[in-house]
PDB file of N, CA and C in Angstrom:
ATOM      1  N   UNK A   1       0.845  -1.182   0.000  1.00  0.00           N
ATOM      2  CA  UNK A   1       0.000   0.000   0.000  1.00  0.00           C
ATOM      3  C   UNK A   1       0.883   1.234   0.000  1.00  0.00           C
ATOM      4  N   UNK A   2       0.835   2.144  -0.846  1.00  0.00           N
ATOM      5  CA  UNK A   2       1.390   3.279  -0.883  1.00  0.00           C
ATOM      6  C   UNK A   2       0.766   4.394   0.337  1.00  0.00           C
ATOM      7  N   UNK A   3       1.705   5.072   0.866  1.00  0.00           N
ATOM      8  CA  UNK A   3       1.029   5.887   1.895  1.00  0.00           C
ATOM      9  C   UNK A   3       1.960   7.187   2.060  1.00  0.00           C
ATOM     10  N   UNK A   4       1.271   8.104   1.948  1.00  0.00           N
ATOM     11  CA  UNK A   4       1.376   9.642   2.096  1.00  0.00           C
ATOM     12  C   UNK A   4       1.405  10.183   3.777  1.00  0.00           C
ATOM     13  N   UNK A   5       2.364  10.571   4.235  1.00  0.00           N
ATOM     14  CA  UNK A   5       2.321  11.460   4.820  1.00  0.00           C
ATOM     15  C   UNK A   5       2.745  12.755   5.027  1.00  0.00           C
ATOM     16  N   UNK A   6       1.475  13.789   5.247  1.00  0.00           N
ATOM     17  CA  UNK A   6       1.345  15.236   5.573  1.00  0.00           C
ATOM     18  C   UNK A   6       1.364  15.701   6.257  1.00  0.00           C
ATOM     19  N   UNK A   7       2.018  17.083   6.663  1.00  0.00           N
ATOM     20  CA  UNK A   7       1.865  17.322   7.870  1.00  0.00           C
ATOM     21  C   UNK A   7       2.584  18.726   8.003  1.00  0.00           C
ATOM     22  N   UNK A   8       2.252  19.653   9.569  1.00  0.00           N
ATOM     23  CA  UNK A   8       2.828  21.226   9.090  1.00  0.00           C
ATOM     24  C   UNK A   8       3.309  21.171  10.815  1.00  0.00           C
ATOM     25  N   UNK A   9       4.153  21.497  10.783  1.00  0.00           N
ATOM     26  CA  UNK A   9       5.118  21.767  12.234  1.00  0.00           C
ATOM     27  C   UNK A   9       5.706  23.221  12.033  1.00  0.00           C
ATOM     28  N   UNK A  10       5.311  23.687  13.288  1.00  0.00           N
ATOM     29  CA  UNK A  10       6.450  25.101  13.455  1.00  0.00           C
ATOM     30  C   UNK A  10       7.127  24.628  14.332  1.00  0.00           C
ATOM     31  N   UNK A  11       6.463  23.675  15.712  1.00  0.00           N
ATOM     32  CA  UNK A  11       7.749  23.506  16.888  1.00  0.00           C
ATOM     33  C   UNK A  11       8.449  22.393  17.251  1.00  0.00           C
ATOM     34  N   UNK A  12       8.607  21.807  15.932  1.00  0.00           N
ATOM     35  CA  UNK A  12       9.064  20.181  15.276  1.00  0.00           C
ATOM     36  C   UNK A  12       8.238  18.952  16.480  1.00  0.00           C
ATOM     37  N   UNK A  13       7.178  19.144  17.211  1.00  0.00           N
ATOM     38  CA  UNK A  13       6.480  17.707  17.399  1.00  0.00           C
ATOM     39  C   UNK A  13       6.191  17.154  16.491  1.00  0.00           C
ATOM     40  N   UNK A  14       5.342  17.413  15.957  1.00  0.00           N
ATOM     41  CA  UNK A  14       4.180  17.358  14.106  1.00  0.00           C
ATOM     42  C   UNK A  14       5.215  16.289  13.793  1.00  0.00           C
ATOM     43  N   UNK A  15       6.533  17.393  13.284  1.00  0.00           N
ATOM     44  CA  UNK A  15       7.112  16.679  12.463  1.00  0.00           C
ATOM     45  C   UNK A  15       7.905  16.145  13.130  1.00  0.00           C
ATOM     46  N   UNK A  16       8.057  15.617  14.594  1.00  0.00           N
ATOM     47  CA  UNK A  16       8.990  14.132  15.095  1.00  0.00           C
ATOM     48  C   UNK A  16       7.994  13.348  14.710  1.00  0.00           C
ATOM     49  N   UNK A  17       6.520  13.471  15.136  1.00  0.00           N
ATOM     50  CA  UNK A  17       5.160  12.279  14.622  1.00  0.00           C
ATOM     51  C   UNK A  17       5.752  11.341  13.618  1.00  0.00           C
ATOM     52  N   UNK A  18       5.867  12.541  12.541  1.00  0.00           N
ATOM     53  CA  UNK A  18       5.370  12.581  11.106  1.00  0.00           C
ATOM     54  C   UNK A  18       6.162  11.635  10.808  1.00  0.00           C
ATOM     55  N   UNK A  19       7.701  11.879  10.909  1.00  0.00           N
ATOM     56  CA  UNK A  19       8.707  11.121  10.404  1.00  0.00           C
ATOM     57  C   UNK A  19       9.092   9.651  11.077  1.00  0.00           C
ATOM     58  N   UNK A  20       8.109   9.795  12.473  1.00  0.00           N
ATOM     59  CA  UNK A  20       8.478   7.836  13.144  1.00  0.00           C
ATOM     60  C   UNK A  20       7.299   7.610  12.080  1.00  0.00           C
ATOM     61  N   UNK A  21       6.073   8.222  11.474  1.00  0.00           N
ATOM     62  CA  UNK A  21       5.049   7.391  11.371  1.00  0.00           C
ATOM     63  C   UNK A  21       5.260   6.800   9.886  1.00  0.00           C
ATOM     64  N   UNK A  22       5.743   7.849   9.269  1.00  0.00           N
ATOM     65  CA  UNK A  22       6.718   7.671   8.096  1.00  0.00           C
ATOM     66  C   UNK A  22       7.856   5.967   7.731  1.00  0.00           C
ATOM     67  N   UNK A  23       8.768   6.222   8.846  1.00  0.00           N
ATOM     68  CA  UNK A  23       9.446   5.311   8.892  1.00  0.00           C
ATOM     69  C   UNK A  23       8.609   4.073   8.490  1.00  0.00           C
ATOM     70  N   UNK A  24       7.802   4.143  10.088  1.00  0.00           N
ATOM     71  CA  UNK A  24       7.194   2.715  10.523  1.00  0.00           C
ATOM     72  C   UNK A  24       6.049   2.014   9.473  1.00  0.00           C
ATOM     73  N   UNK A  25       5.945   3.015   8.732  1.00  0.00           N
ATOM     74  CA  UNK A  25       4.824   2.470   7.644  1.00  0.00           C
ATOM     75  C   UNK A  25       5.486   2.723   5.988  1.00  0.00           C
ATOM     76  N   UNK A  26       6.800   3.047   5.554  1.00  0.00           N
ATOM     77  CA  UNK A  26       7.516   3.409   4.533  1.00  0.00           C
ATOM     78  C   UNK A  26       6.797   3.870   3.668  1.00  0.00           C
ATOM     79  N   UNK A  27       6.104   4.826   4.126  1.00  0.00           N
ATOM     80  CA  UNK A  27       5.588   6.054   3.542  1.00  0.00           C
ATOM     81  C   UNK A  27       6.702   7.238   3.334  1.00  0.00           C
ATOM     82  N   UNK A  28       6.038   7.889   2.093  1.00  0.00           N
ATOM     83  CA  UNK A  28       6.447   9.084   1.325  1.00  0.00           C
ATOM     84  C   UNK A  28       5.796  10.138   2.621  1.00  0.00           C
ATOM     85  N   UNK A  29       6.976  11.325   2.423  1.00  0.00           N
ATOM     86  CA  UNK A  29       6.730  12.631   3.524  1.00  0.00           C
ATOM     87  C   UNK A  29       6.513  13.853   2.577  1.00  0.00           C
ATOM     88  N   UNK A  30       5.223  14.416   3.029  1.00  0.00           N
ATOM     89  CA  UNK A  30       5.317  16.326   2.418  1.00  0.00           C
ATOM     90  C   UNK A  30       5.005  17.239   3.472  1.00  0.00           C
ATOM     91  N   UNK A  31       5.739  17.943   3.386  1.00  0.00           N
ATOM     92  CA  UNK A  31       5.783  18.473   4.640  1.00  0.00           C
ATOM     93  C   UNK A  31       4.835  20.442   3.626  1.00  0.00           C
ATOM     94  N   UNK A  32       3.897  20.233   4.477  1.00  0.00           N
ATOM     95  CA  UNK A  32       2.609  21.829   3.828  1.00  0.00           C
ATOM     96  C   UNK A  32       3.582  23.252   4.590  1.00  0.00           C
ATOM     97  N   UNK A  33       4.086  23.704   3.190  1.00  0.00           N
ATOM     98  CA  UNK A  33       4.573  24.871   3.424  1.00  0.00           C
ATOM     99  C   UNK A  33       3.788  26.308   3.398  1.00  0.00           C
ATOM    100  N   UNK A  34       3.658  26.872   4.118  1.00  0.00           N
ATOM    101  CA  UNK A  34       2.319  28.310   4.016  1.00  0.00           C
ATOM    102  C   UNK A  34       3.883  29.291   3.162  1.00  0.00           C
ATOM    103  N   UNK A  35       2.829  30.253   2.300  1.00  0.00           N
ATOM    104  CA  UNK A  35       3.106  31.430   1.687  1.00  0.00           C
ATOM    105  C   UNK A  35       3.927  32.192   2.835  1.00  0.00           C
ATOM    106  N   UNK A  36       3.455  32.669   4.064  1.00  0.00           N
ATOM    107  CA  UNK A  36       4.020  33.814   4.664  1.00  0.00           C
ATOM    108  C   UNK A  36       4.325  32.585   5.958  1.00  0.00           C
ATOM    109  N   UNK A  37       5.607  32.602   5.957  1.00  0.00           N
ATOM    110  CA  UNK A  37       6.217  31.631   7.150  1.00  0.00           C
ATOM    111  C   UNK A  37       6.170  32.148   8.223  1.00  0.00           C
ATOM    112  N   UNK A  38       5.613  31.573   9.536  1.00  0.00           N
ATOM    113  CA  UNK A  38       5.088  32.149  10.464  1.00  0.00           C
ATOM    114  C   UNK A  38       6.265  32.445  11.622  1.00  0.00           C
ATOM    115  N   UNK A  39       7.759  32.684  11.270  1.00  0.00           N
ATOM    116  CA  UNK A  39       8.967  32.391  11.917  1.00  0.00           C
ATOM    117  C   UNK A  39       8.838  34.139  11.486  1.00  0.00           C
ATOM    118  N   UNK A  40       8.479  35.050  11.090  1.00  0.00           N
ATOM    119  CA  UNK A  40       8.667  36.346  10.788  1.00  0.00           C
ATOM    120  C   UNK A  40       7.324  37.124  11.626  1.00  0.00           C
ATOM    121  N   UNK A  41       7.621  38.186  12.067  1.00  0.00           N
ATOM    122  CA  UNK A  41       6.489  38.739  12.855  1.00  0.00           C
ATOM    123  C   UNK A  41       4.878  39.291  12.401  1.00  0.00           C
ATOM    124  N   UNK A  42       5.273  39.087  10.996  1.00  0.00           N
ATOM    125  CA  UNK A  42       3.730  39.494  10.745  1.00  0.00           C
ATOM    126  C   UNK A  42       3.182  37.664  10.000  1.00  0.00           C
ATOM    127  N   UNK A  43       4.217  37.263   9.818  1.00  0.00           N
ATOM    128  CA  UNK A  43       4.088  35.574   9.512  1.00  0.00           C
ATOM    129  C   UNK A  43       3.326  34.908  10.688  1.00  0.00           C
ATOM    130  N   UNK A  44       3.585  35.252  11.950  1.00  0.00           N
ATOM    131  CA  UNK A  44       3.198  34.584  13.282  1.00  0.00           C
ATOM    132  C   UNK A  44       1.422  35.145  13.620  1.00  0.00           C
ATOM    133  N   UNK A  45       1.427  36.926  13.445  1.00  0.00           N
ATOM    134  CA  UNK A  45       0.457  37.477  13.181  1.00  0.00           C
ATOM    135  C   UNK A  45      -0.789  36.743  12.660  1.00  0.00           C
ATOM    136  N   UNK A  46      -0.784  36.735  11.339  1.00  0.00           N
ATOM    137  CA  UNK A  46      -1.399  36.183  10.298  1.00  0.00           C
ATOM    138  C   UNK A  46      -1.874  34.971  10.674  1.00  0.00           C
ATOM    139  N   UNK A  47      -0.694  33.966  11.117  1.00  0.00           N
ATOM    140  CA  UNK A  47      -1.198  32.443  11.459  1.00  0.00           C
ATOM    141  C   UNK A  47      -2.222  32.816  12.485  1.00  0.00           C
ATOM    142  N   UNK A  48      -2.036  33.284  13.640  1.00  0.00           N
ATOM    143  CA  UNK A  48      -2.915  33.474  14.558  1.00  0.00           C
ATOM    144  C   UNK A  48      -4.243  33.407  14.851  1.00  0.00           C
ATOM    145  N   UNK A  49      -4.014  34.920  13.696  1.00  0.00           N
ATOM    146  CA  UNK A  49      -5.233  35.461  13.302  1.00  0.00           C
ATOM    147  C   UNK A  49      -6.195  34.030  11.984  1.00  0.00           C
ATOM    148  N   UNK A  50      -5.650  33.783  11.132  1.00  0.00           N
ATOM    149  CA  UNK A  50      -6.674  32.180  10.703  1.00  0.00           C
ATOM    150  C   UNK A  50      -6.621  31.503  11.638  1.00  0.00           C
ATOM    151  N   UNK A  51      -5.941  31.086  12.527  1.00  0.00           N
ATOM    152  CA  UNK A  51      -6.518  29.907  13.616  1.00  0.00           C
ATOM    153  C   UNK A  51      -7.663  30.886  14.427  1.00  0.00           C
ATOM    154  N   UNK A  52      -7.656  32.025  14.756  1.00  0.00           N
ATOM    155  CA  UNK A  52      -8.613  32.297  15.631  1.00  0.00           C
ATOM    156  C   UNK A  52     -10.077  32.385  15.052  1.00  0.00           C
ATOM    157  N   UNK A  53      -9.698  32.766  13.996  1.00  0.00           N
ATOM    158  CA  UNK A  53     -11.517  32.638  12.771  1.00  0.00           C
ATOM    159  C   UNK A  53     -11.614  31.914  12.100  1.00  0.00           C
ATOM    160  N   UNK A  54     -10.721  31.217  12.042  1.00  0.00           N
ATOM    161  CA  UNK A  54     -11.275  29.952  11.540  1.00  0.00           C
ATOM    162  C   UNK A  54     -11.120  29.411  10.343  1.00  0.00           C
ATOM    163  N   UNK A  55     -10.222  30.288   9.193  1.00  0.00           N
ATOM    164  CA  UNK A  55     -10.150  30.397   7.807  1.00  0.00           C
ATOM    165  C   UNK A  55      -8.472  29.662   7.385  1.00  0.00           C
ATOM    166  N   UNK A  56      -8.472  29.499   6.358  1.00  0.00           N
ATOM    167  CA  UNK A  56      -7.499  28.936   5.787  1.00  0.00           C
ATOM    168  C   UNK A  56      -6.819  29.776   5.469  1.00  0.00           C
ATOM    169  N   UNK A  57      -5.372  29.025   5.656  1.00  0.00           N
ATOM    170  CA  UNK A  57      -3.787  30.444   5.620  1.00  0.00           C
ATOM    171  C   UNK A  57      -3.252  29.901   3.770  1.00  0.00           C
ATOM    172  N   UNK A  58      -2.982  30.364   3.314  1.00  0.00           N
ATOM    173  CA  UNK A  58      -2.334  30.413   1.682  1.00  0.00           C
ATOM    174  C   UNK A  58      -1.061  29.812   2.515  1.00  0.00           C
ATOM    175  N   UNK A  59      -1.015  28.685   1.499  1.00  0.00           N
ATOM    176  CA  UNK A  59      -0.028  27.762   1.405  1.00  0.00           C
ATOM    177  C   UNK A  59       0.680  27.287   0.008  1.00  0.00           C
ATOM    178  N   UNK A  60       1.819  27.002  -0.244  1.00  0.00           N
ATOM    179  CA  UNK A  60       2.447  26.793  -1.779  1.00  0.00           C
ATOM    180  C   UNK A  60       1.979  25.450  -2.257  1.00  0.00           C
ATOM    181  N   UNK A  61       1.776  25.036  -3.332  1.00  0.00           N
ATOM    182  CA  UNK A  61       1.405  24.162  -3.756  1.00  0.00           C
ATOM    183  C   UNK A  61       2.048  22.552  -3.632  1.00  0.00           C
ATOM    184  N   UNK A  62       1.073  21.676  -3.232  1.00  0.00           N
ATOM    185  CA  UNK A  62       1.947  20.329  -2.664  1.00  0.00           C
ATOM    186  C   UNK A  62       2.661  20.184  -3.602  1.00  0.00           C
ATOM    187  N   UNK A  63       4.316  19.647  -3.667  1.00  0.00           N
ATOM    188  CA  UNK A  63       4.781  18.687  -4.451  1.00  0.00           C
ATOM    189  C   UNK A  63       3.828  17.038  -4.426  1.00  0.00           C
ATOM    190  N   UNK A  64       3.872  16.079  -4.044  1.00  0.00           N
ATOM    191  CA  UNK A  64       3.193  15.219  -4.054  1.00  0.00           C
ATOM    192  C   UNK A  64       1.798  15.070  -4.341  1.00  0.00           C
ATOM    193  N   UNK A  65       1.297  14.576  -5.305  1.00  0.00           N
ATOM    194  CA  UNK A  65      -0.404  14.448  -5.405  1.00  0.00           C
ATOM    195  C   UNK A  65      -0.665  13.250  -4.803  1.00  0.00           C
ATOM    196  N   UNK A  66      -1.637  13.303  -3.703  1.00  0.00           N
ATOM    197  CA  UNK A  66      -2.415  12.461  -3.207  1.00  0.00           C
ATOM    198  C   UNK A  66      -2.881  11.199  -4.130  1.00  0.00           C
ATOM    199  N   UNK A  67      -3.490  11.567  -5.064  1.00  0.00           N
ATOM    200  CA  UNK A  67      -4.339  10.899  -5.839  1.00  0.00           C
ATOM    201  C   UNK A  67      -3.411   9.369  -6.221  1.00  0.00           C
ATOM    202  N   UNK A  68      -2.284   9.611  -6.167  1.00  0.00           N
ATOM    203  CA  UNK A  68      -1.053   8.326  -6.172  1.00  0.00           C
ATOM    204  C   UNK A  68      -0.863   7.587  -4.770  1.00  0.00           C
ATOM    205  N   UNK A  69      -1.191   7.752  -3.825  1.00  0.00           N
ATOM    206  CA  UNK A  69      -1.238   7.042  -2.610  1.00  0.00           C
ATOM    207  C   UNK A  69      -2.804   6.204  -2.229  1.00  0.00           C
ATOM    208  N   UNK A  70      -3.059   5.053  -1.553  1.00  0.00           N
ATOM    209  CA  UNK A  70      -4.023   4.400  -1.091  1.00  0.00           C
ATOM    210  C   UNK A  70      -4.239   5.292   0.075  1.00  0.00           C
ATOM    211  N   UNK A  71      -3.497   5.782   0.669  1.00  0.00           N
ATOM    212  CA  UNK A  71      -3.924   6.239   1.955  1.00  0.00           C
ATOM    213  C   UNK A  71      -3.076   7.377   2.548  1.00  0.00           C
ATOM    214  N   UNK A  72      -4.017   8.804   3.116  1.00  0.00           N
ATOM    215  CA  UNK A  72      -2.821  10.079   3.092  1.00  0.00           C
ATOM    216  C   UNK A  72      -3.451  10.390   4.395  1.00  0.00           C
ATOM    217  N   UNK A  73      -1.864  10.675   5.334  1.00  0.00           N
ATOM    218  CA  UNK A  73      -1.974  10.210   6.938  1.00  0.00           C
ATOM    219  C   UNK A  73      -1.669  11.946   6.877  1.00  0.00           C
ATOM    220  N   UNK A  74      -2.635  12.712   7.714  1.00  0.00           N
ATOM    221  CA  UNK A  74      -2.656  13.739   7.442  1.00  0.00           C
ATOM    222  C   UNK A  74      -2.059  14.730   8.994  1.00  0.00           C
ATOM    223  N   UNK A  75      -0.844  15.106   9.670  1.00  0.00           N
ATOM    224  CA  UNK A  75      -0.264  15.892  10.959  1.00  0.00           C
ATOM    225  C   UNK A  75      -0.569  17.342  11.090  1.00  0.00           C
ATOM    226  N   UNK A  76      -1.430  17.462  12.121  1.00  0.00           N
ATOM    227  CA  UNK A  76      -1.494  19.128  12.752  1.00  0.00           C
ATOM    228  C   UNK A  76      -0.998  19.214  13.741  1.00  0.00           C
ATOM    229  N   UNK A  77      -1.035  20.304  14.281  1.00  0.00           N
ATOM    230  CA  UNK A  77      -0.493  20.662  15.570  1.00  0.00           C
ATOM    231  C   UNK A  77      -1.954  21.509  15.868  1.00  0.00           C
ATOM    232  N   UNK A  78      -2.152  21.429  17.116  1.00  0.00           N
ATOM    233  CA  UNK A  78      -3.579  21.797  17.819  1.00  0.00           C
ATOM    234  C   UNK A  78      -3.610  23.371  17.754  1.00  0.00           C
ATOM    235  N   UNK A  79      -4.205  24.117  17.449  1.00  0.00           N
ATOM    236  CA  UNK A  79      -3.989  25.463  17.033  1.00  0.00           C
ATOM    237  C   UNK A  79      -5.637  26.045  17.711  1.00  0.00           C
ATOM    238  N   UNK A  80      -5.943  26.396  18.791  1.00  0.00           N
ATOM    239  CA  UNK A  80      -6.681  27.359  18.963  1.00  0.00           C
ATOM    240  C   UNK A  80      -8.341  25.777  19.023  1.00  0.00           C
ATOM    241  N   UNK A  81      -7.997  25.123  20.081  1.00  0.00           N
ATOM    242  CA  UNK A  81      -8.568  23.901  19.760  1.00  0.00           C
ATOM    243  C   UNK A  81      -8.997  23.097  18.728  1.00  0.00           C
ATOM    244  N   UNK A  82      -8.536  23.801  17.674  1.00  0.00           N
ATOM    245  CA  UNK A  82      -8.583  22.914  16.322  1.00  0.00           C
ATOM    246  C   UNK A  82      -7.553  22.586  15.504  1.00  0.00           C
ATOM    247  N   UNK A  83      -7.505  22.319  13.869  1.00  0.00           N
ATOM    248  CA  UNK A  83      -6.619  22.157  12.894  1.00  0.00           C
ATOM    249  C   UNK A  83      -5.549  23.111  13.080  1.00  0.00           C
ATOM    250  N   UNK A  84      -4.230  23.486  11.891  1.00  0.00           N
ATOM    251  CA  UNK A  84      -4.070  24.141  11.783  1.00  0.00           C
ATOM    252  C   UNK A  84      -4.350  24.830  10.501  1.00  0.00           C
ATOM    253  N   UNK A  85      -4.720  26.525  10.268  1.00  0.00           N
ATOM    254  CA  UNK A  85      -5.248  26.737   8.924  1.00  0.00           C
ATOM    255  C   UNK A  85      -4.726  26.216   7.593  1.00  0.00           C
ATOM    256  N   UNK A  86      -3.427  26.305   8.014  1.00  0.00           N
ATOM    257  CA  UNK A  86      -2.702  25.208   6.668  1.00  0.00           C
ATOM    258  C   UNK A  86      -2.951  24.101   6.590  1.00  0.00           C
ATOM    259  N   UNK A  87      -3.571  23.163   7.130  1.00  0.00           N
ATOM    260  CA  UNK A  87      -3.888  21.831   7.374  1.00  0.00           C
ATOM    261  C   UNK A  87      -5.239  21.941   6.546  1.00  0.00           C
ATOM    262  N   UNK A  88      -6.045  22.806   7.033  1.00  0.00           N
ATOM    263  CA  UNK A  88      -7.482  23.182   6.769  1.00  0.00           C
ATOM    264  C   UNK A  88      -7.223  23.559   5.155  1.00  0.00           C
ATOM    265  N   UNK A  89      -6.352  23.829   4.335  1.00  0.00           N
ATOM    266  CA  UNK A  89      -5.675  24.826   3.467  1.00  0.00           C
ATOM    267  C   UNK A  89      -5.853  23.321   2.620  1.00  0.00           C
ATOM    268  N   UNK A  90      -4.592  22.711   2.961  1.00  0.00           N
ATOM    269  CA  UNK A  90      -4.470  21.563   2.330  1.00  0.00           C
ATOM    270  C   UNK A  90      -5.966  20.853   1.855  1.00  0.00           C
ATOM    271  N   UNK A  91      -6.676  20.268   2.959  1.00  0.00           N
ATOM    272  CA  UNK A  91      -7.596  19.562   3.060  1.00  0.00           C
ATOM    273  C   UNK A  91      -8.134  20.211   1.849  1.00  0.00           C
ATOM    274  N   UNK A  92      -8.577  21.379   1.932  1.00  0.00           N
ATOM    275  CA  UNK A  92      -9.495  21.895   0.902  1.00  0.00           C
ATOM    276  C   UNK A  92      -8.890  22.088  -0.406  1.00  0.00           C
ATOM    277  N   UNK A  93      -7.440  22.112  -0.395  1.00  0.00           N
ATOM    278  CA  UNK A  93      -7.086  21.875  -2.235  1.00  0.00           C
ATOM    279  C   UNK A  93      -6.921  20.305  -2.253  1.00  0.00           C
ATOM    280  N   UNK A  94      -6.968  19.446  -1.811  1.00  0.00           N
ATOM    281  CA  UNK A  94      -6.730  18.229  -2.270  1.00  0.00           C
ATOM    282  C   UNK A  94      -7.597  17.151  -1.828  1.00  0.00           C
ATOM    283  N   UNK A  95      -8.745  17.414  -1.367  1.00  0.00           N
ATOM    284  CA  UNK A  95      -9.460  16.779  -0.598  1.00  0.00           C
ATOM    285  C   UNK A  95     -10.156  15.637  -1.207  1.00  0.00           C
ATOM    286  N   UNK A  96     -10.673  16.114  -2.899  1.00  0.00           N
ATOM    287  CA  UNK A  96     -11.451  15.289  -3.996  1.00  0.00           C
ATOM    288  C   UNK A  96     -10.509  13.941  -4.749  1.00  0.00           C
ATOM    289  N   UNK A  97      -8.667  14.166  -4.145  1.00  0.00           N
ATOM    290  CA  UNK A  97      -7.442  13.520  -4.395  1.00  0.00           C
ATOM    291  C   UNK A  97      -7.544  12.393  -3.506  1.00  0.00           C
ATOM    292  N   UNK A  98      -8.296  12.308  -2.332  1.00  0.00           N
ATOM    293  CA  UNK A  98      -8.426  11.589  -1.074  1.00  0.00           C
ATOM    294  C   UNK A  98      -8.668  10.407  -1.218  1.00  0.00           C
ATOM    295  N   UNK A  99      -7.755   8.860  -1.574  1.00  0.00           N
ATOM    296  CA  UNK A  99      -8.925   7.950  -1.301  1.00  0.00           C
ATOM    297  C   UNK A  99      -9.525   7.016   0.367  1.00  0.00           C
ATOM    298  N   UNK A 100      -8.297   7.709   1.128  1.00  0.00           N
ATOM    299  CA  UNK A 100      -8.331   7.027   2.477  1.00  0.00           C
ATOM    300  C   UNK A 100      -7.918   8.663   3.251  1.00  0.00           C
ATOM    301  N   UNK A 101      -8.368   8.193   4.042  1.00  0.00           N
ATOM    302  CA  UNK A 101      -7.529   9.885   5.114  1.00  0.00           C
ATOM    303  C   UNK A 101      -7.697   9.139   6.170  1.00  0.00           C
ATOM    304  N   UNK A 102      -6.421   9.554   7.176  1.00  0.00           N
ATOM    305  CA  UNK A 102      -6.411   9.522   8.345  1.00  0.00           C
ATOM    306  C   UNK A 102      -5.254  10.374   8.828  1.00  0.00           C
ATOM    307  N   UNK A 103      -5.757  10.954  10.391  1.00  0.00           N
ATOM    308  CA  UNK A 103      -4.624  12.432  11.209  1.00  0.00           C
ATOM    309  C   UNK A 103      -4.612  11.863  12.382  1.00  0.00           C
ATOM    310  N   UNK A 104      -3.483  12.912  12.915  1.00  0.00           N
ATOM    311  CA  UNK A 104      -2.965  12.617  14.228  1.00  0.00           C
ATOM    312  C   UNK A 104      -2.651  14.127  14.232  1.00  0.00           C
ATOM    313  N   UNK A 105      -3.258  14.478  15.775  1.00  0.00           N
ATOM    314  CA  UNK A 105      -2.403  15.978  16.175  1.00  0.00           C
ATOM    315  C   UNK A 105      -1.228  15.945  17.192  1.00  0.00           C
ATOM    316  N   UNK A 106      -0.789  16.999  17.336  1.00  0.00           N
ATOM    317  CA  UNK A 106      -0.011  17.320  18.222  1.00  0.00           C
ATOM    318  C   UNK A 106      -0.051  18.542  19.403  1.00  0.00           C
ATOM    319  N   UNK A 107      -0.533  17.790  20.394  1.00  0.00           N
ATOM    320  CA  UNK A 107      -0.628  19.191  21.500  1.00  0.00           C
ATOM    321  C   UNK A 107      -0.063  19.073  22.325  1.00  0.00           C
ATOM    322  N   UNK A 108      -0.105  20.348  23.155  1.00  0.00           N
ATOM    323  CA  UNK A 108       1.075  20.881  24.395  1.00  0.00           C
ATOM    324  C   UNK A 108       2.039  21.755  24.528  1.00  0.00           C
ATOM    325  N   UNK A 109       2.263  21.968  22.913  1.00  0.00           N
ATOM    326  CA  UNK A 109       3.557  22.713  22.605  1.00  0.00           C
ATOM    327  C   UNK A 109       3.787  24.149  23.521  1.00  0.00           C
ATOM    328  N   UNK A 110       3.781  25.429  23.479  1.00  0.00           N
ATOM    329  CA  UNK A 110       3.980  26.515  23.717  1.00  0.00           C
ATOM    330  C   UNK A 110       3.175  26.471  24.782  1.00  0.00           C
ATOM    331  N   UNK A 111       1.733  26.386  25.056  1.00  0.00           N
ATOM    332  CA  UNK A 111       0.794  26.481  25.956  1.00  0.00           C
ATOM    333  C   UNK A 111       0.285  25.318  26.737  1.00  0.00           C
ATOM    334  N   UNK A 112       0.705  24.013  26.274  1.00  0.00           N
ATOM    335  CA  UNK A 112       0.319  22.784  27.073  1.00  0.00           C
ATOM    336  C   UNK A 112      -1.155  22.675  27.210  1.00  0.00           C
ATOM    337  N   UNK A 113      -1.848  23.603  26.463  1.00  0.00           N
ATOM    338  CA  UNK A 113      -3.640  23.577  26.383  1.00  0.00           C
ATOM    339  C   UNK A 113      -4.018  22.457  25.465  1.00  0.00           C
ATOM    340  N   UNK A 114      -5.122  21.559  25.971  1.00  0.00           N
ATOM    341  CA  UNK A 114      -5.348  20.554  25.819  1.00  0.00           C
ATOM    342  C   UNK A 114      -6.823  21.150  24.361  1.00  0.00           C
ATOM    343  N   UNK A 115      -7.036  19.880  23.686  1.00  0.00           N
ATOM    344  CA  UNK A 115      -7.803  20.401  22.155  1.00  0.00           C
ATOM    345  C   UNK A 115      -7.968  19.129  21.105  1.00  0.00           C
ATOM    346  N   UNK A 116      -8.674  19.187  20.551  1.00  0.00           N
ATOM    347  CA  UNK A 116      -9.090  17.955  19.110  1.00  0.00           C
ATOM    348  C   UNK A 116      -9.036  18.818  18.073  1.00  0.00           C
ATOM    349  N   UNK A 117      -8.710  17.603  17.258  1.00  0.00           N
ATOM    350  CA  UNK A 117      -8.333  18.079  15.601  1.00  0.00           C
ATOM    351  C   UNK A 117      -9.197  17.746  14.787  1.00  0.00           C
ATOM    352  N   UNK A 118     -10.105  18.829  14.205  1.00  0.00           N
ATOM    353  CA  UNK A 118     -10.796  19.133  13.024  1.00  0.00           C
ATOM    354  C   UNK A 118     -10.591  18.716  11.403  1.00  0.00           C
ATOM    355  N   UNK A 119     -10.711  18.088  10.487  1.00  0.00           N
ATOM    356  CA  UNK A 119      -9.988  18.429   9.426  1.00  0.00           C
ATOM    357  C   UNK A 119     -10.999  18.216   8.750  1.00  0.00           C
ATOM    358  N   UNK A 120     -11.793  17.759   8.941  1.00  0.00           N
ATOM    359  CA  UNK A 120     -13.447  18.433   7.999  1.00  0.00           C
ATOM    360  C   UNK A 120     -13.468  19.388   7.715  1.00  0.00           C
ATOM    361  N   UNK A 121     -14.453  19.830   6.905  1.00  0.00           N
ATOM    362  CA  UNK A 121     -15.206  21.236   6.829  1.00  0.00           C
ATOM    363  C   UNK A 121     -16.777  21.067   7.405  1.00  0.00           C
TER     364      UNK A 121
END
């Protein structure tokens, strides 16, 4: 079975997940890069501000198409008790590419506030 994994880390949990889950299942890795990297002060801004309303952050276009994997294992990090907007970003450009989905989040980071992961609409 071919298997995709996705996933967006700013404070590398996501992506320690990403890469044992990777290993352990010899799955392919893409790691969802956003337009305005949130490591710059109006980059951090911005993220914020879509996790707090709820909207999707502009992200660059996947290298990898889904549509070539059986199954695309999809990593957030808990953002404002939900997804993160790039996650939400993804989902919604590639979602119709989907033939299996399954996620795992990551919480605790900065704030240790506890939360579930969304990746519906």
């Amino acid at each position: 079975m071919r298997i995709l994994v996705v996933y967006i880390s700013h404070l590398n949990h996501t992506k320690r997940m990403a890469h044992e889950i990777a290993r352990r299942c010899e799955a392919d890795l893409e790691n969802i890069r956003e337009v305005t990297p949130p490591d710059s002060l109006w980059g951090s801004w911005r993220s914020q501000w879509h996790a707090w309303s709820r909207t999707d952050s502009p992200i660059i276009r996947p290298t990898r198409n889904p549509a070539r994997y059986e199954l695309v294992i999809i990593g957030t990090p808990v953002w404002g008790s939900g997804s993160s907007p790039a996650v939400r970003s993804y989902v919604a450009m590639c979602h119709s590419r989907f033939k299996q989905v399954a996620s795992f989040c990551a919480e605790g980071g900065a704030t240790g506030r506890r939360g579930s992961s969304e990746l519906g609409r």
